[in-house]
PDB file of N, CA and C in Angstrom:
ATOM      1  N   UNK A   1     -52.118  19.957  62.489  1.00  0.00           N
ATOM      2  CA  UNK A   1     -52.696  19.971  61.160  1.00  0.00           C
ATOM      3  C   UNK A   1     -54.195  19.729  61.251  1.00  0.00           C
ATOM      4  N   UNK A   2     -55.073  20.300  60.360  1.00  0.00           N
ATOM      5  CA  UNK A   2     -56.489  20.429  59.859  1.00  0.00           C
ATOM      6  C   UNK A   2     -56.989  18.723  59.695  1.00  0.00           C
ATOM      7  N   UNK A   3     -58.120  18.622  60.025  1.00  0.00           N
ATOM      8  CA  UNK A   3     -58.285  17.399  59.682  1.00  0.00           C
ATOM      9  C   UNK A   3     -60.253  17.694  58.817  1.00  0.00           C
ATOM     10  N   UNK A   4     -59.967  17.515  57.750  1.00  0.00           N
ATOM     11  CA  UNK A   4     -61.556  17.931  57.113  1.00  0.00           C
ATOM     12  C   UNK A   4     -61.914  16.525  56.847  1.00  0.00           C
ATOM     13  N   UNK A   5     -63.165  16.361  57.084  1.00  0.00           N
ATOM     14  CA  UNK A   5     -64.313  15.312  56.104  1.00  0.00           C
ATOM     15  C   UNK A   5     -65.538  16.083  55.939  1.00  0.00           C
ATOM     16  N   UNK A   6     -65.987  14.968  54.512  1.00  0.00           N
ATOM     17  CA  UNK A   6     -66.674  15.364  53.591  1.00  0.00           C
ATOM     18  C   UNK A   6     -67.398  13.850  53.547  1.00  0.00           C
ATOM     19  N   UNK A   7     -69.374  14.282  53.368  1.00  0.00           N
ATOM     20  CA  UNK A   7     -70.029  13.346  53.449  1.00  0.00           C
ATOM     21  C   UNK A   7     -69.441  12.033  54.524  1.00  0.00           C
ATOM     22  N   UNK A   8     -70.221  12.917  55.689  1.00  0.00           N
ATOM     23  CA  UNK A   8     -69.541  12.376  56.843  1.00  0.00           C
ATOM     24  C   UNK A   8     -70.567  11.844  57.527  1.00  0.00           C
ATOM     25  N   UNK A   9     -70.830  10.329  58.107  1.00  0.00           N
ATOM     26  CA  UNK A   9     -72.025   9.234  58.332  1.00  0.00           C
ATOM     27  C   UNK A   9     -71.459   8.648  59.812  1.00  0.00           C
ATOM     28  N   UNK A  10     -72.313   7.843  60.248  1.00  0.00           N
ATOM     29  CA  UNK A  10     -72.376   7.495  61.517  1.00  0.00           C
ATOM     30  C   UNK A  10     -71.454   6.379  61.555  1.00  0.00           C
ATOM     31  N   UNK A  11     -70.899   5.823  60.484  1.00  0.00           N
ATOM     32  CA  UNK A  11     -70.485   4.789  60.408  1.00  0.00           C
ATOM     33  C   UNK A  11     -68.726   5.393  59.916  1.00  0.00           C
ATOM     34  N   UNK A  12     -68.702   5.957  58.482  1.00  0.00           N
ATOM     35  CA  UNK A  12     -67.539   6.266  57.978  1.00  0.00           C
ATOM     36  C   UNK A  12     -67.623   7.577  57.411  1.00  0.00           C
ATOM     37  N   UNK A  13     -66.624   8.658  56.981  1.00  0.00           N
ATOM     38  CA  UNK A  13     -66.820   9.570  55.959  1.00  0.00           C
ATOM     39  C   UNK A  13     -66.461   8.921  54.743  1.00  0.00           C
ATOM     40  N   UNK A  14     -66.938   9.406  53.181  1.00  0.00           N
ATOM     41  CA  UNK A  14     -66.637   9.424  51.982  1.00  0.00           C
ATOM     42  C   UNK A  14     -64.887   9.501  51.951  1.00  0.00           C
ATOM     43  N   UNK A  15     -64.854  11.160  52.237  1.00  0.00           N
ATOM     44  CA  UNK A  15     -63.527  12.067  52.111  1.00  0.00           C
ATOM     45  C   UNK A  15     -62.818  12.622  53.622  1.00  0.00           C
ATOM     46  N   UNK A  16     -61.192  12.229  53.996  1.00  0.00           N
ATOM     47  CA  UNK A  16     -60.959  13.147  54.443  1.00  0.00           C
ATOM     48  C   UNK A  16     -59.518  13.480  53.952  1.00  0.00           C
ATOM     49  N   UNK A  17     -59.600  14.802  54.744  1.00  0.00           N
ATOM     50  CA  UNK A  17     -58.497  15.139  53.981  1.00  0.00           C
ATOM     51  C   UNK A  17     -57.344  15.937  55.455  1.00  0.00           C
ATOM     52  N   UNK A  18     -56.417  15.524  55.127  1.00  0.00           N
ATOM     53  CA  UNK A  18     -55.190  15.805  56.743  1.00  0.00           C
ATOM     54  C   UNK A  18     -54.249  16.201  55.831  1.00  0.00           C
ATOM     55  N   UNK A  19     -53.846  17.678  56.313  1.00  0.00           N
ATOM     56  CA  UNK A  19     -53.011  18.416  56.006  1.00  0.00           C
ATOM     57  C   UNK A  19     -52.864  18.378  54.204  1.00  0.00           C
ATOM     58  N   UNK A  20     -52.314  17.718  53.727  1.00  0.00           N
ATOM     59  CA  UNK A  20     -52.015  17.844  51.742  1.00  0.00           C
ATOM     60  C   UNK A  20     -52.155  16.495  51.407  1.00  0.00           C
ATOM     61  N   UNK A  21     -53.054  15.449  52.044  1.00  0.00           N
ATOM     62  CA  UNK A  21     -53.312  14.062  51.777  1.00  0.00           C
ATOM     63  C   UNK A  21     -55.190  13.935  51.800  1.00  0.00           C
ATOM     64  N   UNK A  22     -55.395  13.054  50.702  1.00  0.00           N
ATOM     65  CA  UNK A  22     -57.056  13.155  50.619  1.00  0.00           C
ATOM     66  C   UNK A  22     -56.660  11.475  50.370  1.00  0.00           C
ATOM     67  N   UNK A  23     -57.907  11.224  51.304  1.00  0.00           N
ATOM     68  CA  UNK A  23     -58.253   9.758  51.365  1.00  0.00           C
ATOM     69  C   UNK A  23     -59.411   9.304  50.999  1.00  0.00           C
ATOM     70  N   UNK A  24     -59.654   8.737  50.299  1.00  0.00           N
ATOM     71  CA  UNK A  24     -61.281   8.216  50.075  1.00  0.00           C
ATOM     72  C   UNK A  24     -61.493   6.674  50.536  1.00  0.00           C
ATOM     73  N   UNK A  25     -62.691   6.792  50.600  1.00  0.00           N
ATOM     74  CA  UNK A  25     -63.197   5.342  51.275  1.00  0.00           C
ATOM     75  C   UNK A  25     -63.592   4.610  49.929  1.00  0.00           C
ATOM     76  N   UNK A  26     -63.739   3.494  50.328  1.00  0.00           N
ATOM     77  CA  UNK A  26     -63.891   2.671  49.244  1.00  0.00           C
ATOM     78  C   UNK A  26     -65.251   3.198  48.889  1.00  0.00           C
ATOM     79  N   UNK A  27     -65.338   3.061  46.892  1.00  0.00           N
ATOM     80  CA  UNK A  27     -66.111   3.770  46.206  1.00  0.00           C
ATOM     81  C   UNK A  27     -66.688   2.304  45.497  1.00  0.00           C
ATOM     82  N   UNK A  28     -68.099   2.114  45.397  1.00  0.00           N
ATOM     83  CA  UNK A  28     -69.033   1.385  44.938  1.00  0.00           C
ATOM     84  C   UNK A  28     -69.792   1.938  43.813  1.00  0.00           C
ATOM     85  N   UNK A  29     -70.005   1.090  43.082  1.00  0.00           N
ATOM     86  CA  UNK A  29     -71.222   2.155  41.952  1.00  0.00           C
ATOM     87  C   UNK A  29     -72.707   1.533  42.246  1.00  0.00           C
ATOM     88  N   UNK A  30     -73.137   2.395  43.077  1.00  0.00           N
ATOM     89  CA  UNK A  30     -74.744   2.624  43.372  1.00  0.00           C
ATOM     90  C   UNK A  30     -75.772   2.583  42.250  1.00  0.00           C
ATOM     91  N   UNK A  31     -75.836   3.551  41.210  1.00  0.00           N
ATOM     92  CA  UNK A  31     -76.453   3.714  39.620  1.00  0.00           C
ATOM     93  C   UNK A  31     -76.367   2.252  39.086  1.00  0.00           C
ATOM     94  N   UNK A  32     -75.185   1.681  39.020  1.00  0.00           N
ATOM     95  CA  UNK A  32     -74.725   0.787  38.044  1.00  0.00           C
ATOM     96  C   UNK A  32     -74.703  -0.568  38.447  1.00  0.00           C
ATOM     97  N   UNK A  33     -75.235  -0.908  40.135  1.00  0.00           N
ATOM     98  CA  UNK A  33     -75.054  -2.159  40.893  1.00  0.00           C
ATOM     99  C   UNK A  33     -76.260  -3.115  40.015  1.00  0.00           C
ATOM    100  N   UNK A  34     -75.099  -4.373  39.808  1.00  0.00           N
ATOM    101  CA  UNK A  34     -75.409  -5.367  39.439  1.00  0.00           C
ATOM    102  C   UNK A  34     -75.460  -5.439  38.089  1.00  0.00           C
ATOM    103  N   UNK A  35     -74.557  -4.444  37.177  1.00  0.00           N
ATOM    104  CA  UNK A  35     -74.209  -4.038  35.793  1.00  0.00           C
ATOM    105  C   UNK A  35     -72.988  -4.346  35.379  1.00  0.00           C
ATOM    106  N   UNK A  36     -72.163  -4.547  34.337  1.00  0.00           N
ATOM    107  CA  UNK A  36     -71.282  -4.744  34.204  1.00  0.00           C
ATOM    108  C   UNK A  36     -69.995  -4.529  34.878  1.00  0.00           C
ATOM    109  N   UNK A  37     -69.044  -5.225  34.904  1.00  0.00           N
ATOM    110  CA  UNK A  37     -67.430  -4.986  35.686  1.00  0.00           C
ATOM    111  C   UNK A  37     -67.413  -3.063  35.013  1.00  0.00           C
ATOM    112  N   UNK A  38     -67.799  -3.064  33.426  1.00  0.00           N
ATOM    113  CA  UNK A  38     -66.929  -2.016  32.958  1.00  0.00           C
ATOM    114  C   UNK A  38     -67.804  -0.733  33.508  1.00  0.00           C
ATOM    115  N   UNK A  39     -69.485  -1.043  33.446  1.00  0.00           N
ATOM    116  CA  UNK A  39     -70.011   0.116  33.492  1.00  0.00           C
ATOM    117  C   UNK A  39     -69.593   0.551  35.066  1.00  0.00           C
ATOM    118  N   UNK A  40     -69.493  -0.630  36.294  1.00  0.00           N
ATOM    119  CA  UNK A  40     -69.349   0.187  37.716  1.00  0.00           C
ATOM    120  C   UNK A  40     -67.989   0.390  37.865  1.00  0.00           C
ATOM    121  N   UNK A  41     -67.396   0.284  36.670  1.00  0.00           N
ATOM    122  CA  UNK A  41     -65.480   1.012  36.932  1.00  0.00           C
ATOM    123  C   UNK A  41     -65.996   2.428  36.752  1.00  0.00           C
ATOM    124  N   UNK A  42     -66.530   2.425  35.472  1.00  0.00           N
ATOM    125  CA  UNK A  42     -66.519   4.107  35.135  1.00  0.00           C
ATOM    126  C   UNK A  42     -67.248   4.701  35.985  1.00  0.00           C
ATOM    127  N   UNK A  43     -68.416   4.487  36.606  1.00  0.00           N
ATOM    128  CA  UNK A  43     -69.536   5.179  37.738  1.00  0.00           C
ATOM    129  C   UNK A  43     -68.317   5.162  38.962  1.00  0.00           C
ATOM    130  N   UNK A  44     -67.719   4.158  39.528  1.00  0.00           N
ATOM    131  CA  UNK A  44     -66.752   4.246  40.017  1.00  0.00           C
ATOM    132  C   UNK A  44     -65.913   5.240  39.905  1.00  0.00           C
ATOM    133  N   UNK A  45     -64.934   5.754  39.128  1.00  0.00           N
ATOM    134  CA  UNK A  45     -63.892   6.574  38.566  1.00  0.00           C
ATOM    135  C   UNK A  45     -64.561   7.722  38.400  1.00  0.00           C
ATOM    136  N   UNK A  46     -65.625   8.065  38.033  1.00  0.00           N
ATOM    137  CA  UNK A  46     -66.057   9.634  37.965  1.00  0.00           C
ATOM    138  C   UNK A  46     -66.680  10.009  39.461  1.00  0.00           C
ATOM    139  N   UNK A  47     -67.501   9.352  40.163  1.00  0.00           N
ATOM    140  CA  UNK A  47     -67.613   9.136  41.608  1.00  0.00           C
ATOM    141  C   UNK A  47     -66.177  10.098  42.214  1.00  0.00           C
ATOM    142  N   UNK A  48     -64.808   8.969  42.238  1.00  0.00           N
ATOM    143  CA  UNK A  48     -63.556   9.226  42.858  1.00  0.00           C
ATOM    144  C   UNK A  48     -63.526  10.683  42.115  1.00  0.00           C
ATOM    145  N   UNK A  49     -63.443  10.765  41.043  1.00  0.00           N
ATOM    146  CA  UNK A  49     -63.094  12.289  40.273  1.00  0.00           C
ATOM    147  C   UNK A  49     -64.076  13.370  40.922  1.00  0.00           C
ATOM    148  N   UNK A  50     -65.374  13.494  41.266  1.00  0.00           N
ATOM    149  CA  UNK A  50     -65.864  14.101  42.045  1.00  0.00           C
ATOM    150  C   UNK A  50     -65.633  14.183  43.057  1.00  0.00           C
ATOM    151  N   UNK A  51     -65.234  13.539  44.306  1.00  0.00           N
ATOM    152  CA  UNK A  51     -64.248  13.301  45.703  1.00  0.00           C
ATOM    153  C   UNK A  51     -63.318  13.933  45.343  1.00  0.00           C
ATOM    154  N   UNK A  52     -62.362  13.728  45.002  1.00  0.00           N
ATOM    155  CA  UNK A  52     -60.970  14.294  44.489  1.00  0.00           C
ATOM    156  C   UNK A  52     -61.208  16.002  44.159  1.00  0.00           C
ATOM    157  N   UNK A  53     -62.035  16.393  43.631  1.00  0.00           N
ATOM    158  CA  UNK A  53     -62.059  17.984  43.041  1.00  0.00           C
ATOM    159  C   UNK A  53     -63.067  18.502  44.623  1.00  0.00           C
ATOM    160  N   UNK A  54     -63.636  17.686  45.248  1.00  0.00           N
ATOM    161  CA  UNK A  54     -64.617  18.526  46.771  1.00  0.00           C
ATOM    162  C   UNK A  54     -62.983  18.979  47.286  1.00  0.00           C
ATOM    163  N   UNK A  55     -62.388  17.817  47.638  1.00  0.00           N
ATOM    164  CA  UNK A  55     -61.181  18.156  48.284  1.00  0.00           C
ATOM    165  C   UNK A  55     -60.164  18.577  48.386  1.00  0.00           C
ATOM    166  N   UNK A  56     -60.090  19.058  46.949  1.00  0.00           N
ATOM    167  CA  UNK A  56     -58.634  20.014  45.729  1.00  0.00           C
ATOM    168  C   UNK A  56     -57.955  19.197  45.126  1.00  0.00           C
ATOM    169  N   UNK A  57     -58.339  18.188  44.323  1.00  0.00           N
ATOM    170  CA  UNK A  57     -57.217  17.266  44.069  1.00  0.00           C
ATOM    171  C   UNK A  57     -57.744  16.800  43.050  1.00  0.00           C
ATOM    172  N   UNK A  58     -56.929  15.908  42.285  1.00  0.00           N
ATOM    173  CA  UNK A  58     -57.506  15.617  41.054  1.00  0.00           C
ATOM    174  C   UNK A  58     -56.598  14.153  41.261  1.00  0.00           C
ATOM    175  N   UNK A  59     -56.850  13.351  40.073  1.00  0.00           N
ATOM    176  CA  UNK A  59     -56.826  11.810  39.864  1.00  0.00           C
ATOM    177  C   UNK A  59     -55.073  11.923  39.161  1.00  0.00           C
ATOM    178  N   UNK A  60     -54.620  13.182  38.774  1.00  0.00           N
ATOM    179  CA  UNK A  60     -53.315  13.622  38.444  1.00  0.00           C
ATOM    180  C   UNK A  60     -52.393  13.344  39.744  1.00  0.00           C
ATOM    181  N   UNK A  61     -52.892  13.447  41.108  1.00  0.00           N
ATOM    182  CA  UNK A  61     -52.570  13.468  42.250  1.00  0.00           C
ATOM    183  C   UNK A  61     -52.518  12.038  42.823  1.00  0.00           C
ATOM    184  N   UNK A  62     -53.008  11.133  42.373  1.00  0.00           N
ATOM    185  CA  UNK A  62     -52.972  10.359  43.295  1.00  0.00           C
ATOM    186  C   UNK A  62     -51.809   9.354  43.809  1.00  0.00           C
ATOM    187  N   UNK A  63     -51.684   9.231  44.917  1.00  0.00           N
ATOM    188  CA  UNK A  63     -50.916   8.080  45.676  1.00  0.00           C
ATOM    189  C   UNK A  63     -50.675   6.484  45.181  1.00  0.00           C
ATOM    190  N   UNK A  64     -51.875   6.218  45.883  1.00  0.00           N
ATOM    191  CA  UNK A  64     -52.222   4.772  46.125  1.00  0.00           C
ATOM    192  C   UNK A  64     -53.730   4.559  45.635  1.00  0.00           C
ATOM    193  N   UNK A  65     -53.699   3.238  45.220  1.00  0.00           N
ATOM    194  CA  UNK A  65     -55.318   2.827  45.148  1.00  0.00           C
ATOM    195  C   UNK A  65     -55.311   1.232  45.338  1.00  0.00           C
ATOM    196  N   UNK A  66     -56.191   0.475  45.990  1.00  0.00           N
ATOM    197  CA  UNK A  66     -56.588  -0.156  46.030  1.00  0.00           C
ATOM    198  C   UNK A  66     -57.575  -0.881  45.428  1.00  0.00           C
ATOM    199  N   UNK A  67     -58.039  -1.532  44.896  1.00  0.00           N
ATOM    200  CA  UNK A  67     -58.904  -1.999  43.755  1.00  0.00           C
ATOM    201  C   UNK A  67     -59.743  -3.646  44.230  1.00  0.00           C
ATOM    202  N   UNK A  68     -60.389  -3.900  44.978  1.00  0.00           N
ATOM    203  CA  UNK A  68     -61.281  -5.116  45.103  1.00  0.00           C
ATOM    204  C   UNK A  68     -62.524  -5.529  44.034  1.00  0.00           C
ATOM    205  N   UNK A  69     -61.804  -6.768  43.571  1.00  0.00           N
ATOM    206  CA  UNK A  69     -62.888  -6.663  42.180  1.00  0.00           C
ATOM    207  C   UNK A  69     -63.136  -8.661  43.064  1.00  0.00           C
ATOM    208  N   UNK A  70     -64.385  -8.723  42.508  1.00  0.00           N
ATOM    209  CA  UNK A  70     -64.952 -10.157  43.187  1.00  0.00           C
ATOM    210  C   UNK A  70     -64.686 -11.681  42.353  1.00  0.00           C
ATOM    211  N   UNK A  71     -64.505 -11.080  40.952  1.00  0.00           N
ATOM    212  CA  UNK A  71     -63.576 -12.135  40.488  1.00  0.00           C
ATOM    213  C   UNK A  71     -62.374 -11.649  39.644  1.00  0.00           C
ATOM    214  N   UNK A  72     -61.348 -12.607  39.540  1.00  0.00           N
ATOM    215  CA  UNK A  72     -60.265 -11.869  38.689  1.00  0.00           C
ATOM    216  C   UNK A  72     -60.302 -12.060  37.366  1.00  0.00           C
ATOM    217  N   UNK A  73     -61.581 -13.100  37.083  1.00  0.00           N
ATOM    218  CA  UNK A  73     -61.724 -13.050  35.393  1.00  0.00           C
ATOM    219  C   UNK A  73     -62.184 -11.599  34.972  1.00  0.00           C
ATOM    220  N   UNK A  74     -62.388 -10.683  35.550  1.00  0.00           N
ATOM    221  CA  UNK A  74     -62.660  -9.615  35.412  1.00  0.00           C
ATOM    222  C   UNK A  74     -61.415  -8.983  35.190  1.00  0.00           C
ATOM    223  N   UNK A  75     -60.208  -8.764  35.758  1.00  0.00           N
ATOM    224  CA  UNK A  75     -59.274  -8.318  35.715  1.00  0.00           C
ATOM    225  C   UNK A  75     -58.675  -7.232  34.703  1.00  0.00           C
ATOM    226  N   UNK A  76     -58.871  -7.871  33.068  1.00  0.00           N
ATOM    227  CA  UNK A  76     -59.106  -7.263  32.448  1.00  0.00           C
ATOM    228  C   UNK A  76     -59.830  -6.041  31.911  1.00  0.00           C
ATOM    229  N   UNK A  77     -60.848  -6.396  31.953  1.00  0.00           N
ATOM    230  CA  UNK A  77     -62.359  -5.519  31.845  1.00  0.00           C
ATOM    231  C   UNK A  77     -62.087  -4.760  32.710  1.00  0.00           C
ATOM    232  N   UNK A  78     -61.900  -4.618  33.844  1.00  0.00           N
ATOM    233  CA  UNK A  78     -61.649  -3.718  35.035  1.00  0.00           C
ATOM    234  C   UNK A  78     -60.509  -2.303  34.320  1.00  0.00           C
ATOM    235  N   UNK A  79     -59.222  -3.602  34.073  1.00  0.00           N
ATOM    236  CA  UNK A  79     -57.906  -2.395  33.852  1.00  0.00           C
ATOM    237  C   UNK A  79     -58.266  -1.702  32.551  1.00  0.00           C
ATOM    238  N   UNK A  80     -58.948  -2.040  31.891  1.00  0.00           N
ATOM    239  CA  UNK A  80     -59.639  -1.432  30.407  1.00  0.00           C
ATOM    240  C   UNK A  80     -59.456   0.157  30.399  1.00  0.00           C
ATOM    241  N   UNK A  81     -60.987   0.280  31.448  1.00  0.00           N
ATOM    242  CA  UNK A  81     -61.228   1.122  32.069  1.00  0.00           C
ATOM    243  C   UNK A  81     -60.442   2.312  32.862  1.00  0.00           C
ATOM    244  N   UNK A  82     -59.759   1.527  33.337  1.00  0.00           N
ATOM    245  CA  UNK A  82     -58.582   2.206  34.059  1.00  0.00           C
ATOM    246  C   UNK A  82     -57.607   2.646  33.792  1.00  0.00           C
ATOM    247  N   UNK A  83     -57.406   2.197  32.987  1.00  0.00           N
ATOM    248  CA  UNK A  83     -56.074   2.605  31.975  1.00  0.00           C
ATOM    249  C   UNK A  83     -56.499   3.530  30.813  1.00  0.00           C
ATOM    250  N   UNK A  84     -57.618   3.460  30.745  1.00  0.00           N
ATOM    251  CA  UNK A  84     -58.332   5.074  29.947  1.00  0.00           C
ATOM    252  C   UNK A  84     -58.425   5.905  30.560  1.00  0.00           C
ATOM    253  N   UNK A  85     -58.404   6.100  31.864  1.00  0.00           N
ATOM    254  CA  UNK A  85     -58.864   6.893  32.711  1.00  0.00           C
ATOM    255  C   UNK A  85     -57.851   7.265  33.219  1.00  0.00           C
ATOM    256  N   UNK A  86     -56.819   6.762  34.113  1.00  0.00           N
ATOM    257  CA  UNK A  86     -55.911   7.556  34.738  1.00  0.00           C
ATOM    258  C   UNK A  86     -54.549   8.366  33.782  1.00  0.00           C
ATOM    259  N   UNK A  87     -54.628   8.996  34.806  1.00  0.00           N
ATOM    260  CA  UNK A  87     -53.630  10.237  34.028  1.00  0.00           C
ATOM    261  C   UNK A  87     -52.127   9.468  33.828  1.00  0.00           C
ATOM    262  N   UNK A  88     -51.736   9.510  32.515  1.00  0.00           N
ATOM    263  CA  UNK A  88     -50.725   9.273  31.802  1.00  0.00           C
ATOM    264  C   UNK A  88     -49.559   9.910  32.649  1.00  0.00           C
ATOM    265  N   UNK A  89     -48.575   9.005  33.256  1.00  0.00           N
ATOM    266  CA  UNK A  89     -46.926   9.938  33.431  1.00  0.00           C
ATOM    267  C   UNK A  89     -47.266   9.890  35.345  1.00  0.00           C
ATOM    268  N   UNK A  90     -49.037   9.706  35.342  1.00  0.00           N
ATOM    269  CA  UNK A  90     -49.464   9.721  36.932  1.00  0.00           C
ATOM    270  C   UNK A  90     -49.554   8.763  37.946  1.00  0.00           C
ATOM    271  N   UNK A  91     -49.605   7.769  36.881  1.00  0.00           N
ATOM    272  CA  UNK A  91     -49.727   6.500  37.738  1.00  0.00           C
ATOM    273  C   UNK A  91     -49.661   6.141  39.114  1.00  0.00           C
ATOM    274  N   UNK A  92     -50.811   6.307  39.980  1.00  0.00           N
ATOM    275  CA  UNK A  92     -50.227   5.580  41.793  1.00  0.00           C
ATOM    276  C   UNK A  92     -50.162   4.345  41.936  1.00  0.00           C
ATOM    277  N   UNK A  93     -49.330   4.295  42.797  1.00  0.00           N
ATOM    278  CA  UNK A  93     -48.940   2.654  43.609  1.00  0.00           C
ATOM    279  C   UNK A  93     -50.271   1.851  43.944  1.00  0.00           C
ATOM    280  N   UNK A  94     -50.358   1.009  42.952  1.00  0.00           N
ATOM    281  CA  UNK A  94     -51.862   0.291  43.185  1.00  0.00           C
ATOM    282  C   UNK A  94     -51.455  -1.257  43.657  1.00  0.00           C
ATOM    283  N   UNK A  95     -52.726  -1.951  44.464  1.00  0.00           N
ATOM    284  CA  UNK A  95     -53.195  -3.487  44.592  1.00  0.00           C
ATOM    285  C   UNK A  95     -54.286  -3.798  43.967  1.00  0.00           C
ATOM    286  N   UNK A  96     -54.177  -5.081  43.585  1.00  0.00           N
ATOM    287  CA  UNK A  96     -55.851  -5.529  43.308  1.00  0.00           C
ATOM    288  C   UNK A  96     -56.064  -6.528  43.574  1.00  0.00           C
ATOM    289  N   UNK A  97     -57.089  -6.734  44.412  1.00  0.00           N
ATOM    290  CA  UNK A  97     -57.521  -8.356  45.525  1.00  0.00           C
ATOM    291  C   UNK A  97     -58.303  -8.504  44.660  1.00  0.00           C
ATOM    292  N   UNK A  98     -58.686  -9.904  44.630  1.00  0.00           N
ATOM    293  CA  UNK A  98     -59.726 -10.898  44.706  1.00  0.00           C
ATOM    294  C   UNK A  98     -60.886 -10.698  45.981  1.00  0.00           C
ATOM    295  N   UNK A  99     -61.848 -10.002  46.470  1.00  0.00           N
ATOM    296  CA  UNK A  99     -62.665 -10.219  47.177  1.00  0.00           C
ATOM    297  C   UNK A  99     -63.926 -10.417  47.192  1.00  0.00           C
ATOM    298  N   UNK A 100     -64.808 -10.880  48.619  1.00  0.00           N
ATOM    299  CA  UNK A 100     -65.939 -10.568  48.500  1.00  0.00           C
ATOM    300  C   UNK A 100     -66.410  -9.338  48.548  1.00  0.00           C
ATOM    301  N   UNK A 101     -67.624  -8.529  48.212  1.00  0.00           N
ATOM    302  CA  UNK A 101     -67.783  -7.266  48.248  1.00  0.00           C
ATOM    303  C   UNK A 101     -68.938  -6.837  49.505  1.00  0.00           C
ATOM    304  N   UNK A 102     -69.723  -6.090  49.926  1.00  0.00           N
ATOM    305  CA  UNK A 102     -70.741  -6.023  50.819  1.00  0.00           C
ATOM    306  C   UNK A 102     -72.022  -6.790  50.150  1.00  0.00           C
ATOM    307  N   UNK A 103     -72.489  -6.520  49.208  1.00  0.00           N
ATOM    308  CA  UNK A 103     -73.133  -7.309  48.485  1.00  0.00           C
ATOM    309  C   UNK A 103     -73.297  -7.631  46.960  1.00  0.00           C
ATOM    310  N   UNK A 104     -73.904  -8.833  46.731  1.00  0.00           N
ATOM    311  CA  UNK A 104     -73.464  -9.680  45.440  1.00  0.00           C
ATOM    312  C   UNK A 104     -73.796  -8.977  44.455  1.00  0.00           C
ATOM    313  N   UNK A 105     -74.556  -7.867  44.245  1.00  0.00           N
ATOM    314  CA  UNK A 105     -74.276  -6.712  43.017  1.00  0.00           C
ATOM    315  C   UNK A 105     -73.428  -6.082  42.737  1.00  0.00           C
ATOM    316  N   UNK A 106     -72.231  -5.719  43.846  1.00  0.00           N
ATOM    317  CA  UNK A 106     -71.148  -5.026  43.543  1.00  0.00           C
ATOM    318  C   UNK A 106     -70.444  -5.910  43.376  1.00  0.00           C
ATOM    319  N   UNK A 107     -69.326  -5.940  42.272  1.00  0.00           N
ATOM    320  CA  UNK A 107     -68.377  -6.403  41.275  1.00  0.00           C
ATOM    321  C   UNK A 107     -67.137  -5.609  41.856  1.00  0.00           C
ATOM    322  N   UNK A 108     -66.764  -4.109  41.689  1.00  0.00           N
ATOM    323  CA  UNK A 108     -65.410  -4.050  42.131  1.00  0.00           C
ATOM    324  C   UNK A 108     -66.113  -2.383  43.126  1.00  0.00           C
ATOM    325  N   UNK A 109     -64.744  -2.531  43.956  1.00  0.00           N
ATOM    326  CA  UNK A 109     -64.896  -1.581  45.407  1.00  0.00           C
ATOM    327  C   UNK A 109     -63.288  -0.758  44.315  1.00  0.00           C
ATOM    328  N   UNK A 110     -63.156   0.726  44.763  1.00  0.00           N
ATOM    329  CA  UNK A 110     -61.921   0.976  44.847  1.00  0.00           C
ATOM    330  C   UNK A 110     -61.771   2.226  45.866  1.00  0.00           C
ATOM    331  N   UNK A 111     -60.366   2.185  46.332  1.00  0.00           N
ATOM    332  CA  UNK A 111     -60.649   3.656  47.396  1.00  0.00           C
ATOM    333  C   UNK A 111     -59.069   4.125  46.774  1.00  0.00           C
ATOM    334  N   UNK A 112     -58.744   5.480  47.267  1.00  0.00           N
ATOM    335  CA  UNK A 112     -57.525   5.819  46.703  1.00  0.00           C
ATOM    336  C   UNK A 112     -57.564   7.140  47.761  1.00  0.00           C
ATOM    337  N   UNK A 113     -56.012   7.048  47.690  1.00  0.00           N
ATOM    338  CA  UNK A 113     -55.337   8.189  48.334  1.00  0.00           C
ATOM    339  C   UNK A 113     -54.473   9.303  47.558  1.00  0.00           C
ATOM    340  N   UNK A 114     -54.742  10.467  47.937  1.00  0.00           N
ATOM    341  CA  UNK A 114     -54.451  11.311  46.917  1.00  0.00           C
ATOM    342  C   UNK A 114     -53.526  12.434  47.130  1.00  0.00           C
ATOM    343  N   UNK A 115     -52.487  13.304  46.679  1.00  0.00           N
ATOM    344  CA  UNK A 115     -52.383  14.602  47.069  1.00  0.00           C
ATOM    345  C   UNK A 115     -53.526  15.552  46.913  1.00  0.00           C
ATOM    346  N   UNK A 116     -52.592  16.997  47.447  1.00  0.00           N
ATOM    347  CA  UNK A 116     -53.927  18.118  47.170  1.00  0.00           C
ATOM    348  C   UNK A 116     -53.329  18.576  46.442  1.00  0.00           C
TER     349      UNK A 116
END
């Protein structure tokens, strides 16, 4: 089987994608660092929605997601967001940690795995 990446760095790729599975790396909001839980969900989530369509896939598709948000009083505010956003009937198998993030402007990390 094919093995593609997309925005591919010395360190990690963004996207890859093996055979009818798309993986993304954990997604940060860059624009929005050090802005609200809600505004770097959504910069977040349209981010992943752009990943998802490079690689044929859409947020209708997805697997799994993972969700690292840095506090859980956020928790809320986070699923707000999220629950506007993902596709109804689509729901993937999600976690959501409590972590630290790379740095103290980012609020929540998420990465997700997807069909094609």
């Amino acid at each position: 089987m094919s093995i593609e990446r997309f925005e591919t760095g010395p360190r990690m790729s963004q996207v890859v994608v093996h055979g009818n599975t798309v993986y993304l790396a954990g997604v940060v909001a860059n624009k929005a660092k050090g802005e609200s839980v809600t505004r770097q969900t959504e910069e977040i989530l349209s981010i992943i929605e752009g990943h998802l369509a490079k690689a044929g896939s859409d947020k209708s598709k997805l697997l799994s997601a993972t969700i690292y948000i840095t506090d859980m009083k956020n928790f809320a505010e986070m699923n707000a967001v999220w629950d506007a956003w993902v596709s109804p009937g689509n729901t993937p198998a999600r976690a959501t940690v409590e972590a630290r993030l790379a740095a103290p402007p980012y609020h929540v990390e998420i990465m997700v795995t997807a069909a094609k």
